[in-house]
N, C-alpha and C. Protein backbone atom coordinates (compact mmCIF):
# COMPACT_ATOMS: atom_id res chain seq x y z
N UNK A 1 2.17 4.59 -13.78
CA UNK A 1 0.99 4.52 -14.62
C UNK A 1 -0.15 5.23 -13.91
N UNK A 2 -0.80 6.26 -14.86
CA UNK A 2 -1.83 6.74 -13.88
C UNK A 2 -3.08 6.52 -14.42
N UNK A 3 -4.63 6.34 -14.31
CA UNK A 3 -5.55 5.60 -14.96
C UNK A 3 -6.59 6.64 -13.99
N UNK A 4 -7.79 6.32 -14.73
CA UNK A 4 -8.91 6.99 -14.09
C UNK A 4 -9.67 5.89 -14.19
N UNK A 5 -10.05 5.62 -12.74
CA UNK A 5 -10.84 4.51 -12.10
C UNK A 5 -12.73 4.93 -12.05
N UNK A 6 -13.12 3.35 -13.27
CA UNK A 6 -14.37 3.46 -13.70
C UNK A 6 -15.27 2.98 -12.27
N UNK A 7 -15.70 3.43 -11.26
CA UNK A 7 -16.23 3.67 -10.18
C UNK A 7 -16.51 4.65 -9.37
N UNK A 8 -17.77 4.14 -8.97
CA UNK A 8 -17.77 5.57 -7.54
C UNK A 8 -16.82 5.42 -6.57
N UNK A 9 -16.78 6.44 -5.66
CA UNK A 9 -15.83 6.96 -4.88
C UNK A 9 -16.52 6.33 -3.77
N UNK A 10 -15.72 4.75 -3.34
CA UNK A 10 -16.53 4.14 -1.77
C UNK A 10 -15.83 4.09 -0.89
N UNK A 11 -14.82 4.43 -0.50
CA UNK A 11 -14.02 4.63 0.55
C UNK A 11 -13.63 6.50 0.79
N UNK A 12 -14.64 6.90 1.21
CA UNK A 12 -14.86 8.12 1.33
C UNK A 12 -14.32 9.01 2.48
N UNK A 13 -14.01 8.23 3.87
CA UNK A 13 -13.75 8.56 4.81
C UNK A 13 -11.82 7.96 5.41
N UNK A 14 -11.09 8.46 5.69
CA UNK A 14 -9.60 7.95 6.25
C UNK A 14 -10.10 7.10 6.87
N UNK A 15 -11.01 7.46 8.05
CA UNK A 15 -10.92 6.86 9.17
C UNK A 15 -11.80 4.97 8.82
N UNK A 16 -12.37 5.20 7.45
CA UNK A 16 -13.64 3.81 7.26
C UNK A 16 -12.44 2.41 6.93
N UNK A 17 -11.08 2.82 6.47
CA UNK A 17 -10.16 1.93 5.88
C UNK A 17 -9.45 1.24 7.34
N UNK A 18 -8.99 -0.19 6.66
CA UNK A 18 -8.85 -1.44 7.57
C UNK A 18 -7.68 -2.20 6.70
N UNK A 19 -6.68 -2.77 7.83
CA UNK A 19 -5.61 -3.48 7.38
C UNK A 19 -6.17 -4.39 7.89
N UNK A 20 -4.99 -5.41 6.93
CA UNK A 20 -5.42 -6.94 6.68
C UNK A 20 -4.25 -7.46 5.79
N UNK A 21 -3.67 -8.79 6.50
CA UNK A 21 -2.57 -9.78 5.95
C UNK A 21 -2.98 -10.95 5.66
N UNK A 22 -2.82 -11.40 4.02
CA UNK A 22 -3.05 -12.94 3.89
C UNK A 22 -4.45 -13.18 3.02
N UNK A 23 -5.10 -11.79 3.03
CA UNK A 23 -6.58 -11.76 1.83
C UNK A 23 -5.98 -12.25 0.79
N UNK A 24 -6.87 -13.16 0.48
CA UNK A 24 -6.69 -13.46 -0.85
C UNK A 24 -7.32 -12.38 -1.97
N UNK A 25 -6.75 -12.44 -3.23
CA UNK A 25 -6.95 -11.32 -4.42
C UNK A 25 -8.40 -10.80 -4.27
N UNK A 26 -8.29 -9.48 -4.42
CA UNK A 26 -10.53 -9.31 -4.11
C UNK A 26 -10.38 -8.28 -5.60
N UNK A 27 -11.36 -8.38 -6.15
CA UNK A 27 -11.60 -7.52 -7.81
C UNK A 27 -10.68 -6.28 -7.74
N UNK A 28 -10.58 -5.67 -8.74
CA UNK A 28 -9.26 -4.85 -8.93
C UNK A 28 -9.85 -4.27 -10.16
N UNK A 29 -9.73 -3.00 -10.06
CA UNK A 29 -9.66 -1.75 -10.85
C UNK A 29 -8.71 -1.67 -12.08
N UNK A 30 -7.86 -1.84 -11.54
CA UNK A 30 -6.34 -1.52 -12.90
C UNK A 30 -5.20 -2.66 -11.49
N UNK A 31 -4.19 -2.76 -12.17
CA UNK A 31 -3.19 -3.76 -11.43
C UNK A 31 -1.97 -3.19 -12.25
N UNK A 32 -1.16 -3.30 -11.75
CA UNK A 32 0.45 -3.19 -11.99
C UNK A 32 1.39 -4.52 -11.76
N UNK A 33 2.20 -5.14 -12.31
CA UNK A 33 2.64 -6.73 -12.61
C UNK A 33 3.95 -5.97 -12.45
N UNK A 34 4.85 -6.26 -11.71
CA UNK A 34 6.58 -5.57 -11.23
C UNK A 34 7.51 -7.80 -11.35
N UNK A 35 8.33 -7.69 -11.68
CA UNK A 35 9.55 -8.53 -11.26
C UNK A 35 10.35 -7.34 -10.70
N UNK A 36 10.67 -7.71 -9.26
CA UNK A 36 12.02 -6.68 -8.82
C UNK A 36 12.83 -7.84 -8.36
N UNK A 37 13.78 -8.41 -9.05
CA UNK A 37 14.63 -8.99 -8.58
C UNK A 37 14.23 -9.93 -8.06
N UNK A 38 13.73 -11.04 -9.26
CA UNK A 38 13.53 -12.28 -8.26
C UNK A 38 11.70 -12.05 -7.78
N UNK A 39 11.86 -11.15 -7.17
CA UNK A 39 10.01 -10.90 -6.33
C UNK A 39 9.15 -10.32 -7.55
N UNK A 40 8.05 -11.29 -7.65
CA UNK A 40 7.07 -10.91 -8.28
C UNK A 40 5.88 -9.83 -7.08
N UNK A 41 5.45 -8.90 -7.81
CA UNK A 41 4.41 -7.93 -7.08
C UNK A 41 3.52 -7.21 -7.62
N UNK A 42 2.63 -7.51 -7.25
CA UNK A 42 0.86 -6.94 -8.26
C UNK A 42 0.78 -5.64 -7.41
N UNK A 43 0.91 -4.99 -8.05
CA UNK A 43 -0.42 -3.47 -7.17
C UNK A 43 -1.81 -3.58 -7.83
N UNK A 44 -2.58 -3.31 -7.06
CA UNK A 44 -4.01 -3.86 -7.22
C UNK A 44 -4.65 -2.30 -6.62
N UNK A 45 -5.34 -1.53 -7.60
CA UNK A 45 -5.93 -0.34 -7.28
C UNK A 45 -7.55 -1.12 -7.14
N UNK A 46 -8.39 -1.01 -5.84
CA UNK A 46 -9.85 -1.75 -5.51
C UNK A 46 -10.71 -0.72 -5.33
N UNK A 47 -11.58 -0.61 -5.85
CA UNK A 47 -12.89 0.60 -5.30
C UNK A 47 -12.86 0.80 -4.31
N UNK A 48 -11.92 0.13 -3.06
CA UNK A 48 -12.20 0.61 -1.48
C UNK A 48 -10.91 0.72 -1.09
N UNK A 49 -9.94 0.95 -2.37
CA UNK A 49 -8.38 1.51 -1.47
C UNK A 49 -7.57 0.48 -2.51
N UNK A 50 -6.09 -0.21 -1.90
CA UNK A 50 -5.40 -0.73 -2.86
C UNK A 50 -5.05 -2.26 -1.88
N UNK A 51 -4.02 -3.10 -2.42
CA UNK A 51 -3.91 -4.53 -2.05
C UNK A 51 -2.12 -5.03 -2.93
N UNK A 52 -1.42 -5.41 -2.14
CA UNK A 52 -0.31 -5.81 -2.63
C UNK A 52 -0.45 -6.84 -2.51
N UNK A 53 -0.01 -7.89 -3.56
CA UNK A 53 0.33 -9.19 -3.33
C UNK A 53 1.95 -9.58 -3.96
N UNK A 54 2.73 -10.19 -3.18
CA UNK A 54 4.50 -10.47 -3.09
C UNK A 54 4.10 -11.77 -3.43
N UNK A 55 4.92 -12.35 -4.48
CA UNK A 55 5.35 -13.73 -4.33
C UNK A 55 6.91 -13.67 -4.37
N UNK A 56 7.69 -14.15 -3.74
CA UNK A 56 8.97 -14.56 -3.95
C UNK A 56 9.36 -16.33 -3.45
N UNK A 57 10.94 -16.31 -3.84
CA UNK A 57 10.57 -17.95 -3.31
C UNK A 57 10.39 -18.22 -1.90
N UNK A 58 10.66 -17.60 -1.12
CA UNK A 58 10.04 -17.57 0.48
C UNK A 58 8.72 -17.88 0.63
N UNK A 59 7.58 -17.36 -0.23
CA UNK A 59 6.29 -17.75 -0.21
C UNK A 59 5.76 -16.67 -0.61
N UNK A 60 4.36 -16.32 -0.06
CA UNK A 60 3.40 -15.42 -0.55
C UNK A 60 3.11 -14.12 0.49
N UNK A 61 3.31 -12.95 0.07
CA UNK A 61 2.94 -12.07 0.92
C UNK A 61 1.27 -11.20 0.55
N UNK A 62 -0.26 -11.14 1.31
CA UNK A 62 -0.68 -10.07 0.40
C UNK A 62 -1.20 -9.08 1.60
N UNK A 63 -1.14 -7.81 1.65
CA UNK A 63 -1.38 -6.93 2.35
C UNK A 63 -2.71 -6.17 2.01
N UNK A 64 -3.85 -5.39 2.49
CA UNK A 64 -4.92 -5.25 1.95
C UNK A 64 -5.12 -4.17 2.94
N UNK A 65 -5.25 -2.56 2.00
CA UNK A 65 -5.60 -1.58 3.27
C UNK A 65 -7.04 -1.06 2.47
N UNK A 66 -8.38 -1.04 2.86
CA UNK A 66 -9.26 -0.74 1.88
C UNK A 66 -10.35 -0.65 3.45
N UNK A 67 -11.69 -0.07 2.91
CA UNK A 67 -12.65 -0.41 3.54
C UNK A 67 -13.33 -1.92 3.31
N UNK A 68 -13.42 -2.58 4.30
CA UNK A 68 -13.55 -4.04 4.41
C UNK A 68 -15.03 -4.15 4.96
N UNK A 69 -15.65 -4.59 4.43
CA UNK A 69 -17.35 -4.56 4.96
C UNK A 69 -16.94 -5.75 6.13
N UNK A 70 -17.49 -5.33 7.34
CA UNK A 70 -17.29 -6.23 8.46
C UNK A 70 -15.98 -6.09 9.05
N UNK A 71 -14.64 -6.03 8.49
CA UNK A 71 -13.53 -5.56 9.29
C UNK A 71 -13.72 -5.15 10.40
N UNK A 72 -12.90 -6.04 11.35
CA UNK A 72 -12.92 -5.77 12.85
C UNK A 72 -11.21 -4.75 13.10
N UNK A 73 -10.22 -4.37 11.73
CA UNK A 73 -8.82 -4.52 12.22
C UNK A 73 -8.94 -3.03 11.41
N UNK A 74 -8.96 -1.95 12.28
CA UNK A 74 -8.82 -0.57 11.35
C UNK A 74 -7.61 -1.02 11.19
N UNK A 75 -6.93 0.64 10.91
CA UNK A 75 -6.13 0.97 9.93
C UNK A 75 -5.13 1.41 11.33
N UNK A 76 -3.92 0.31 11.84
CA UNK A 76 -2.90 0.88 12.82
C UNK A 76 -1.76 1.90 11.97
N UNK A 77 -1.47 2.65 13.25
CA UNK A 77 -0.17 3.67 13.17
C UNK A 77 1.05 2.51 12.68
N UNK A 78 1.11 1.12 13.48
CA UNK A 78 2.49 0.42 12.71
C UNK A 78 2.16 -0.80 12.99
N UNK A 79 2.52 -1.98 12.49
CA UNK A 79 2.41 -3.39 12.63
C UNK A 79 3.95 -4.01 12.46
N UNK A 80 4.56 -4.87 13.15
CA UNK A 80 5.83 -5.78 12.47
C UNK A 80 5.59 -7.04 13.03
N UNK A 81 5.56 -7.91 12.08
CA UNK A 81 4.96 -9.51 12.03
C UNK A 81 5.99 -9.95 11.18
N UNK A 82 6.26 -11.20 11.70
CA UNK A 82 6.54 -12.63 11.26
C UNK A 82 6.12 -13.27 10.14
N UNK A 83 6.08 -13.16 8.82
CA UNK A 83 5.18 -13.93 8.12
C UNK A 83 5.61 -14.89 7.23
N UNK A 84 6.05 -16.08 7.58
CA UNK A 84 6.67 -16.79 7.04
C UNK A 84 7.95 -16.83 7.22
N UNK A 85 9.16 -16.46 6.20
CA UNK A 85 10.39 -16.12 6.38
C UNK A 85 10.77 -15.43 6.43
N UNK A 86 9.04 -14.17 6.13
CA UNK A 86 9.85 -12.74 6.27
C UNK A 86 9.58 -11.79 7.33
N UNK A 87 10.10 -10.55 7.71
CA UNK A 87 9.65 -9.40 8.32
C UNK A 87 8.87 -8.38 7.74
N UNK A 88 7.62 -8.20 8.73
CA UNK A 88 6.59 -7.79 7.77
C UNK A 88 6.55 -6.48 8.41
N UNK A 89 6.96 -4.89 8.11
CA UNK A 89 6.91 -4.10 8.49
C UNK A 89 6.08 -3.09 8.07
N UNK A 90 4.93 -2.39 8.82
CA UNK A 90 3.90 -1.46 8.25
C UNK A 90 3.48 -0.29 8.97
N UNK A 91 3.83 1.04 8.68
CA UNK A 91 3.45 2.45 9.25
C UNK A 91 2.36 2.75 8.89
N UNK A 92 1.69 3.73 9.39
CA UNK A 92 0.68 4.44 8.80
C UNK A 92 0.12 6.11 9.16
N UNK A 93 -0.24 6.78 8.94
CA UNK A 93 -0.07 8.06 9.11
C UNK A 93 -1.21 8.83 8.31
N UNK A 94 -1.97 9.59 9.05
CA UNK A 94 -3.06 10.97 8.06
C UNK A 94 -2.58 12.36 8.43
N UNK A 95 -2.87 12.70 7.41
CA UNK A 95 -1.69 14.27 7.30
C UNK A 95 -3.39 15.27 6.88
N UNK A 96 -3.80 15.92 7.83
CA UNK A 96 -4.26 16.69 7.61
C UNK A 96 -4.18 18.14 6.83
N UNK A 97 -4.44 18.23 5.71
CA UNK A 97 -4.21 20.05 4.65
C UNK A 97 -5.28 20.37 4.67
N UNK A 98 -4.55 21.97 4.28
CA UNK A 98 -5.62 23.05 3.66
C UNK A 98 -5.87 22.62 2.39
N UNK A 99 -6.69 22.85 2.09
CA UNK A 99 -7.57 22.76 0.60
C UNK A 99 -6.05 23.08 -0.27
N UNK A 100 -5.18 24.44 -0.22
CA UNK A 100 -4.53 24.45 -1.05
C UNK A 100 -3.36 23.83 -0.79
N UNK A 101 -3.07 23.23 0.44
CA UNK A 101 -1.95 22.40 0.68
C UNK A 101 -2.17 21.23 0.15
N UNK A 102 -3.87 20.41 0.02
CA UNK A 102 -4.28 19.25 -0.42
C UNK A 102 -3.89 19.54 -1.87
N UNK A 103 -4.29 20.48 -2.60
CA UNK A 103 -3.80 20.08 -4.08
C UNK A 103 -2.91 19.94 -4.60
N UNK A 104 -2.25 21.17 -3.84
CA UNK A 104 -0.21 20.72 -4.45
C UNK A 104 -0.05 19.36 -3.61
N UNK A 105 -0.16 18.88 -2.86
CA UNK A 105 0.45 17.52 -2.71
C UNK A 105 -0.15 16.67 -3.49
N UNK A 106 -1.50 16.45 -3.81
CA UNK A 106 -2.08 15.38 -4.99
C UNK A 106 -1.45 15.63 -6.16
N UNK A 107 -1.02 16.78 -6.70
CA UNK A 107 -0.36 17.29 -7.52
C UNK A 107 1.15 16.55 -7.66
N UNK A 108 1.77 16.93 -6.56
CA UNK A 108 2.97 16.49 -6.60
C UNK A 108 3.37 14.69 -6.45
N UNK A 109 2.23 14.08 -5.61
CA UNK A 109 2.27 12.69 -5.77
C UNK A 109 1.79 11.86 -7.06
N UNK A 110 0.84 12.48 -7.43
CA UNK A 110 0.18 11.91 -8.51
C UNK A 110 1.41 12.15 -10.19
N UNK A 111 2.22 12.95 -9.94
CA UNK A 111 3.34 12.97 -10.67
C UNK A 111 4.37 12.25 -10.61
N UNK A 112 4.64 12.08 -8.95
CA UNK A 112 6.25 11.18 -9.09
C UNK A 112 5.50 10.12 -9.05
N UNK A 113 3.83 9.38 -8.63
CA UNK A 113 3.97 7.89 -9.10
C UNK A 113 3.48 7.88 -10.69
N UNK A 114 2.63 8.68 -11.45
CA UNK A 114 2.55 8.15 -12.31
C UNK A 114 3.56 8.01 -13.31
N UNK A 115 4.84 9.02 -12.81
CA UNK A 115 5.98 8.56 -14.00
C UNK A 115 7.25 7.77 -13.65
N UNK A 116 6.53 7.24 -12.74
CA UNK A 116 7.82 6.37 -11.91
C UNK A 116 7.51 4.64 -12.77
N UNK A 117 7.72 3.88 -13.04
CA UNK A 117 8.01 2.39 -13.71
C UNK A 117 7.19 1.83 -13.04
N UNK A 118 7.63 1.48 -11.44
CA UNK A 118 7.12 0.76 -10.37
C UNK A 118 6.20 1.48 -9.71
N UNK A 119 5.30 2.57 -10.27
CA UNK A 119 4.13 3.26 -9.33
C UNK A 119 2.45 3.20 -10.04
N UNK A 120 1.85 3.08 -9.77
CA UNK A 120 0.37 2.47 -10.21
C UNK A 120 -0.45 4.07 -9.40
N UNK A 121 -0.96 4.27 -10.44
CA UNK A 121 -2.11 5.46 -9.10
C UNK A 121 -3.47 6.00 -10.02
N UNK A 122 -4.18 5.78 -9.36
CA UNK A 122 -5.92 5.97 -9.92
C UNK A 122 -7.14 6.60 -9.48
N UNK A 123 -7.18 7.77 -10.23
CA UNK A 123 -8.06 8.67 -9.83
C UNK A 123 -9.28 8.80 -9.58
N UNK A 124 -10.28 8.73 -8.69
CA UNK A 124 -12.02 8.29 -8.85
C UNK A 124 -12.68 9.33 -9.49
N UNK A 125 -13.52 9.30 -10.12
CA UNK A 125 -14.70 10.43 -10.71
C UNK A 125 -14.94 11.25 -9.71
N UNK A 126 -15.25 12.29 -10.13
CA UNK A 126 -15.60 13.51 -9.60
C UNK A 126 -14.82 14.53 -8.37
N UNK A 127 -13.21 13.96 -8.08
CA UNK A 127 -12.57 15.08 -7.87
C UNK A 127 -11.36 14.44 -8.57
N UNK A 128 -10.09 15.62 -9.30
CA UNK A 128 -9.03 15.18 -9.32
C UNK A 128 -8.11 15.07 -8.25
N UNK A 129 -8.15 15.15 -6.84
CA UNK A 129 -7.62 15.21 -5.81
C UNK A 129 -7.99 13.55 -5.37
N UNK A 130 -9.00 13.45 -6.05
CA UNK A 130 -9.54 11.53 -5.07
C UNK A 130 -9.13 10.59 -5.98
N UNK A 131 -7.81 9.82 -5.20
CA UNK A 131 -7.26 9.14 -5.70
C UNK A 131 -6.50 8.42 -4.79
N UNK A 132 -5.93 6.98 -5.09
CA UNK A 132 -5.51 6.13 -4.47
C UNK A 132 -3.95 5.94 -5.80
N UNK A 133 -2.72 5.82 -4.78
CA UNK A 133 -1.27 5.67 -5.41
C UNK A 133 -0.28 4.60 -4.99
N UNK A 134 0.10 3.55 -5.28
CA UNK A 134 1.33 2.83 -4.86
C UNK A 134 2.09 2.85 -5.41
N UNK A 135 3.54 2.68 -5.16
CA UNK A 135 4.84 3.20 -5.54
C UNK A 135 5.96 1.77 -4.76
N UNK A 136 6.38 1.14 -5.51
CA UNK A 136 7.21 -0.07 -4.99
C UNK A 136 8.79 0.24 -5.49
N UNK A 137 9.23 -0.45 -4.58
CA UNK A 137 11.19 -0.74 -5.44
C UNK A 137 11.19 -1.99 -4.21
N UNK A 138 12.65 -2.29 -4.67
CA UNK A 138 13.34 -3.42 -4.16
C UNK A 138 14.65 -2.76 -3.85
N UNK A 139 15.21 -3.25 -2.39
CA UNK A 139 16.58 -2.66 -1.99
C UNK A 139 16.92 -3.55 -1.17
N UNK A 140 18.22 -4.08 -1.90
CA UNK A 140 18.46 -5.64 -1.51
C UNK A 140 18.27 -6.75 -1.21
N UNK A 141 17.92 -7.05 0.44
CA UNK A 141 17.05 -8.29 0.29
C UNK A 141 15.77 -7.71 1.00
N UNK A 142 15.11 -7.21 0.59
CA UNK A 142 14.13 -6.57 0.88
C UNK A 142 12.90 -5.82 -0.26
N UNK A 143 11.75 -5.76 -0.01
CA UNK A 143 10.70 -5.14 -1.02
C UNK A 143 10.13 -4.15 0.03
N UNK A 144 9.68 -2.97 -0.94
CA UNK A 144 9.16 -1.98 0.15
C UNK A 144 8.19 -1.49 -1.06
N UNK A 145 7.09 -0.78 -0.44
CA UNK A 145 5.85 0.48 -0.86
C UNK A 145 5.56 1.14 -0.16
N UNK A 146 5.75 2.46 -0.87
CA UNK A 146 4.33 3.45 -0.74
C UNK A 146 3.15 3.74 -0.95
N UNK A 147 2.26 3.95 -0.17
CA UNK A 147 1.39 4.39 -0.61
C UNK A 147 0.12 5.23 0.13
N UNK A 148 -0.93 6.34 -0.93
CA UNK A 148 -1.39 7.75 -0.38
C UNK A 148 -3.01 7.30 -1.09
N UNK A 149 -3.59 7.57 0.19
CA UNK A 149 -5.05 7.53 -0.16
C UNK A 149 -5.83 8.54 0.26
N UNK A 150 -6.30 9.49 -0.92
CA UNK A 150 -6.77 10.93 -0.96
C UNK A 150 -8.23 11.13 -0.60
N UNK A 151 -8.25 11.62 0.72
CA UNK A 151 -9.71 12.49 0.87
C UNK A 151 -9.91 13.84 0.65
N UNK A 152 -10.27 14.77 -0.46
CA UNK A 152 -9.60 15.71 -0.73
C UNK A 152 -11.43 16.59 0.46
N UNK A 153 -12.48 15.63 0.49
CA UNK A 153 -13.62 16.30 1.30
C UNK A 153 -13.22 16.69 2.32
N UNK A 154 -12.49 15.99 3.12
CA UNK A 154 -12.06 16.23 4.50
C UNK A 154 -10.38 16.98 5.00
N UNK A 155 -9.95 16.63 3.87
CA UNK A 155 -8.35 17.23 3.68
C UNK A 155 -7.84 16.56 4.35
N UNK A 156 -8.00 15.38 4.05
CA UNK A 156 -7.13 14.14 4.62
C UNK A 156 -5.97 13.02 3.30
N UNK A 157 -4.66 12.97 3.84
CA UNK A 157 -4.21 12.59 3.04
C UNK A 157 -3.31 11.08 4.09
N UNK A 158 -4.14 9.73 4.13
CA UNK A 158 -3.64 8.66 4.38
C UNK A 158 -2.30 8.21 3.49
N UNK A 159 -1.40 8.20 4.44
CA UNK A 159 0.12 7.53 3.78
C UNK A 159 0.58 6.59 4.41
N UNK A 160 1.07 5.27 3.90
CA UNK A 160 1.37 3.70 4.64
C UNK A 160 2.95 3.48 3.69
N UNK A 161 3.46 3.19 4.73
CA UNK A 161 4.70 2.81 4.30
C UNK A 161 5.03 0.91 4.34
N UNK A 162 5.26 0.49 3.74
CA UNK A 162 5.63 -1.37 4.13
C UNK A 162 6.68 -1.82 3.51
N UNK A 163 7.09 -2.58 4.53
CA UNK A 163 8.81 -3.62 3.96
C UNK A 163 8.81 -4.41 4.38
N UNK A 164 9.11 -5.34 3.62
CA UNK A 164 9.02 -6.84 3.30
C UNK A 164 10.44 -7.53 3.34
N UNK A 165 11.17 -8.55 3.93
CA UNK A 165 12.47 -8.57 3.95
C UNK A 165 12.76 -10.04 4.52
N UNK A 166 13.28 -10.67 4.29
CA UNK A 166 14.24 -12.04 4.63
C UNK A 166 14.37 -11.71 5.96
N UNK A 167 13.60 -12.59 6.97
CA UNK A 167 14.52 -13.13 8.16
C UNK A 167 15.93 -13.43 8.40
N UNK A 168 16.39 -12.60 9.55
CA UNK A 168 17.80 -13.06 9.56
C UNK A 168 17.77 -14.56 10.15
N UNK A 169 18.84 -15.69 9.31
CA UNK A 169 18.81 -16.68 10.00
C UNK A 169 19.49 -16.39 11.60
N UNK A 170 19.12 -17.03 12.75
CA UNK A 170 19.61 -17.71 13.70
C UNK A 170 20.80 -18.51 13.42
N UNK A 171 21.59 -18.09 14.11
CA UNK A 171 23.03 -19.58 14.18
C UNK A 171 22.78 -19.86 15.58
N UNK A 172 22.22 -21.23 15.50
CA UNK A 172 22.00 -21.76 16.70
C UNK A 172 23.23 -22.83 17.12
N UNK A 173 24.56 -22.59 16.75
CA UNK A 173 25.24 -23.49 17.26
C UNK A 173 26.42 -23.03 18.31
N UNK A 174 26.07 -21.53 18.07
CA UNK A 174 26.92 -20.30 18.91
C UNK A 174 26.22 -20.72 20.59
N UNK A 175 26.73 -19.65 21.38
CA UNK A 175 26.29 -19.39 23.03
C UNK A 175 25.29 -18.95 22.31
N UNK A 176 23.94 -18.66 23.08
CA UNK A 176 22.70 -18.08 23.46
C UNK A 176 23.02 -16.85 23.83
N UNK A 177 21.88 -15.60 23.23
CA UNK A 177 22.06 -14.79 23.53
C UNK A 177 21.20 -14.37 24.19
N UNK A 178 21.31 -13.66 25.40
CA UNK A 178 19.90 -13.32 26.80
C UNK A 178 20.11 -12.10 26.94
């Protein structure tokens, strides 16, 4: 689904955006509602970037990469946490282009998510290059996203990858393993 987002453009800079696990829901632009098997999952497009929230029966997952007024936790290269029952896995990466390398890729992303089922992506006023995209599936016992947050001023193109997945149980009745 692709939508043009009724706001100014406030997350202006790669470098101003901040991760964050466990925010609760913050206002939302347009949202995307997914069942993948069992896991319910909102994509949440926010005037300062985007926000996943997972429910499955394990519990609640919500992830939040946006500019955060006060955020002490930029935006890391990777995170893997514990969160509950699951494994919480998160990359992150800015891909510097040329002006004409920046458009064919907004070009080319802004196509495979907006015609993809499971992809949400929303364009801000005043460039078609400034735009924020998530892109979800489910692959087995596991949930995963993409997603690309466009500075087309600076020719910066932020991309975060995350997977979400069932803890392997422990058999604790075996030898110990050291």
């Amino acid at each position: 689904m692709l939508t043009t987002l009724n706001t100014s453009y406030t997350d202006t800079r790669a470098a101003d955006l901040a991760w964050a696990l466990g925010r609760e829901p913050l206002p939302a632009l347009a949202t995307l509602d997914l069942e993948l098997s069992g896991a319910k999952l909102q994509l949440r497009l926010l005037g300062a970037s985007h926000q996943v929230l997972l429910e499955e029966q394990q519990g609640c997952c919500s992830e939040t990469v946006a500019c955060i007024p006060g955020s002490s936790t930029p935006l890391p290269l990777g995170v893997a946490k514990r969160v509950g029952d699951w494994e919480y896995e998160f990359a992150a990466r800015v891909e510097v282009l040329t002006p004409g390398q920046f458009a064919g890729r907004a070009q080319e992303l802004l196509a495979l998510v907006s015609d993809h089922p499971n992809g949400l992506a929303g364009v801000f006023p005043g460039s078609p290059h400034a735009f924020t995209a998530l892109l979800a599936q489910r692959h087995e016992d596991h949930v995963q996203w993409r997603t690309w947050h466009a500075y087309p001023q600076d020719g910066q193109l932020v991309a975060t990858r995350t997977r979400v997945g069932v803890r392997a149980k422990t058999d604790r009745t075996g030898p110990a393993d050291f």
